[in-house]
Every structure is written in C-alpha cells, then in structure tokens.
Protein backbone atom coordinates (compact mmCIF):
# COMPACT_ATOMS: atom_id res chain seq x y z
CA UNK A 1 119.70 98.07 86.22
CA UNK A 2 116.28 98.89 87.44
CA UNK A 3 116.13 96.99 90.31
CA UNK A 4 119.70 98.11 91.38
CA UNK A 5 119.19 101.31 91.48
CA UNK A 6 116.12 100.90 93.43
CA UNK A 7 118.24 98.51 96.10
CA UNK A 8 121.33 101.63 96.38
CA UNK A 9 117.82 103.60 97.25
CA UNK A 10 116.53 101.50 99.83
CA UNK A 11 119.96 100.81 101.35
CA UNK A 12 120.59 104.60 101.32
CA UNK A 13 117.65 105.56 102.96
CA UNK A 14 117.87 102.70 105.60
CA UNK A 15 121.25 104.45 106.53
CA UNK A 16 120.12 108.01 106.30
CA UNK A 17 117.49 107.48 108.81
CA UNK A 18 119.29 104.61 110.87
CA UNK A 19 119.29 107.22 114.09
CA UNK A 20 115.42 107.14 113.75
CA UNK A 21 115.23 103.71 113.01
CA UNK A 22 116.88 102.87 116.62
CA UNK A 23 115.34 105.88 118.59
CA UNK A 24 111.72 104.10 117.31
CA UNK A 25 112.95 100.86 118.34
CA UNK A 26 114.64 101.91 121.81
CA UNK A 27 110.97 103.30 122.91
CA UNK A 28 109.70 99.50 123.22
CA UNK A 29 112.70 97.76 124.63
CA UNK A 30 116.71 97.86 124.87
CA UNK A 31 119.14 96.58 122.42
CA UNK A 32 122.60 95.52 121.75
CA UNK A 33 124.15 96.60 118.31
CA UNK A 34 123.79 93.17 117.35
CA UNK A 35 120.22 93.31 118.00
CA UNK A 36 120.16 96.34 115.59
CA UNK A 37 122.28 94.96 113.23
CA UNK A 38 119.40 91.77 112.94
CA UNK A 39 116.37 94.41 113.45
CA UNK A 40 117.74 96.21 110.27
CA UNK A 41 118.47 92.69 108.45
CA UNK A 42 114.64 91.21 109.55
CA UNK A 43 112.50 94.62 108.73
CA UNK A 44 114.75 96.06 105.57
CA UNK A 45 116.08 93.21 104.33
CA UNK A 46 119.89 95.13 104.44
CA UNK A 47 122.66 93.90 106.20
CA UNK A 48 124.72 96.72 107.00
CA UNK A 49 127.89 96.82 108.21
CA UNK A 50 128.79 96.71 111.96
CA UNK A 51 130.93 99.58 112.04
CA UNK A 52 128.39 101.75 110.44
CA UNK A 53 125.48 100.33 112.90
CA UNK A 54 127.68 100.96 116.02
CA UNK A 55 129.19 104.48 114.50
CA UNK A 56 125.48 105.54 114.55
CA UNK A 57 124.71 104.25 118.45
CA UNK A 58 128.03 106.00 119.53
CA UNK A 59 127.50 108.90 117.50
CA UNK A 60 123.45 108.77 119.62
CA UNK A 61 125.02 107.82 122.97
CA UNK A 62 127.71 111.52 122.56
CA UNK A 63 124.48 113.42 122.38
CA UNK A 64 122.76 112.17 125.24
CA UNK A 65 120.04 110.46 123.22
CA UNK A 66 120.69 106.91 123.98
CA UNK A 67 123.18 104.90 127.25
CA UNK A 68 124.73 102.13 127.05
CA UNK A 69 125.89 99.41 129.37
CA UNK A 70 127.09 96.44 130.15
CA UNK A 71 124.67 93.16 130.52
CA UNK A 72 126.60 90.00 130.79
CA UNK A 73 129.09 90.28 127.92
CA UNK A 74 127.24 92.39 125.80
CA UNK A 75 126.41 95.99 125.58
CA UNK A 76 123.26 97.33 125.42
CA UNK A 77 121.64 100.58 125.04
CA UNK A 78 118.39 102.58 126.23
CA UNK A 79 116.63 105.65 125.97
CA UNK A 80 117.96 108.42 128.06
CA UNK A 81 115.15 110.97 128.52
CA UNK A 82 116.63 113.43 126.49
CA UNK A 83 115.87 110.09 123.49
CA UNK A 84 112.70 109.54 124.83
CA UNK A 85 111.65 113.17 124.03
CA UNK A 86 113.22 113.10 121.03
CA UNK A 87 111.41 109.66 120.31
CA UNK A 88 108.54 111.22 120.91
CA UNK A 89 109.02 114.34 118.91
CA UNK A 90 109.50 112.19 116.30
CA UNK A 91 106.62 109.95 116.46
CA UNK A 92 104.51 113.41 116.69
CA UNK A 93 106.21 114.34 113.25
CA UNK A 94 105.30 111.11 111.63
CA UNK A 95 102.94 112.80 108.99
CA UNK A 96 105.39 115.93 108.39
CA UNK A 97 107.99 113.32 107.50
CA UNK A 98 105.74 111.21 105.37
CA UNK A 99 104.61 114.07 103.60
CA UNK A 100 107.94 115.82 103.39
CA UNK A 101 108.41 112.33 101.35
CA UNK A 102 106.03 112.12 99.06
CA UNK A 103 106.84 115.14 98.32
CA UNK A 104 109.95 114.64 96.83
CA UNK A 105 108.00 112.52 94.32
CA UNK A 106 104.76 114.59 93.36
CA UNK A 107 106.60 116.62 91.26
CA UNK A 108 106.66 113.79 88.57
C-alpha cells in the first residue's frame, strides 16, 4: 500500500512538471517526443503515455515556448527564444521551487 501510494506520487509529479522537465532538457539539445517519452522512462523510471507526452509538447509549441519540425521522418522540437527565457527563468528559480517543496512537508 505504502509503496503504491508513493509510485501515484512520483508518477503525478513527473506529469505535473512534465513542461519543465522538457524546457530543462530542450536547453542542451533537441528532441523528438519519442526521445522524451525514453528521457522520462531512463531518469523517472515512468513510462507515460504518448498522448500525454505529445499533449504537453503541443500544448508548449501553442505558446511559443518550444518549435517543432520535421528531420527525416521524425519530428523534433527546440527552444524558441521565448523557451529559452523561460528555461532560464526557471533554472534562476531552482531554489524557490525546491523550497516551495520542502515546504509542503515541514509542516509534519
């Protein structure tokens, strides 16, 4: 019971920050969804569902954060610079996040 509560956790929080997880990863090189889709598999250890991964890069690309395009027969996105500022906004935040965090759990 235990450790499936803590799993619905992890999984939830891998999906509530998913935009940030990709903005992070989209400062050091481009990726397809199904790059993101394996990124999220290797460093969370969640396999989440396609449609929710490339919900999430649509849902980045309408606000101007992230473009796509073409490269051979897959599609792959990048930072626009609109993302890179946010990217970089959010890397500056790092410690208001982390805090914001523990915070949640200091009241225990």
């Amino acid at each position: 019971m235990e450790s499936e509560t803590l799993n619905r956790m992890h999984r939830r929080i891998v999906q509530n920050f998913l935009d940030v997880i990709i903005l992070m990863e989209l400062k050091r090189h481009q990726l397809s969804g199904y790059d993101v889709i394996s990124l999220v598999h290797n460093k969370f250890h969640i396999l989440l569902s396609s449609g929710g991964i490339y919900s999430c890069l649509y849902t980045l690309e309408r606000e101007g954060l992230i473009k796509g395009k073409y490269d051979s027969k897959k599609r792959v996105y990048a930072l626009t610079e609109r993302g890179k500022e946010t990217a970089m906004l959010l890397s500056k935040a790092k410690d208001k996040i982390s805090r914001l965090v523990f915070n949640l759990f200091s009241g225990e």
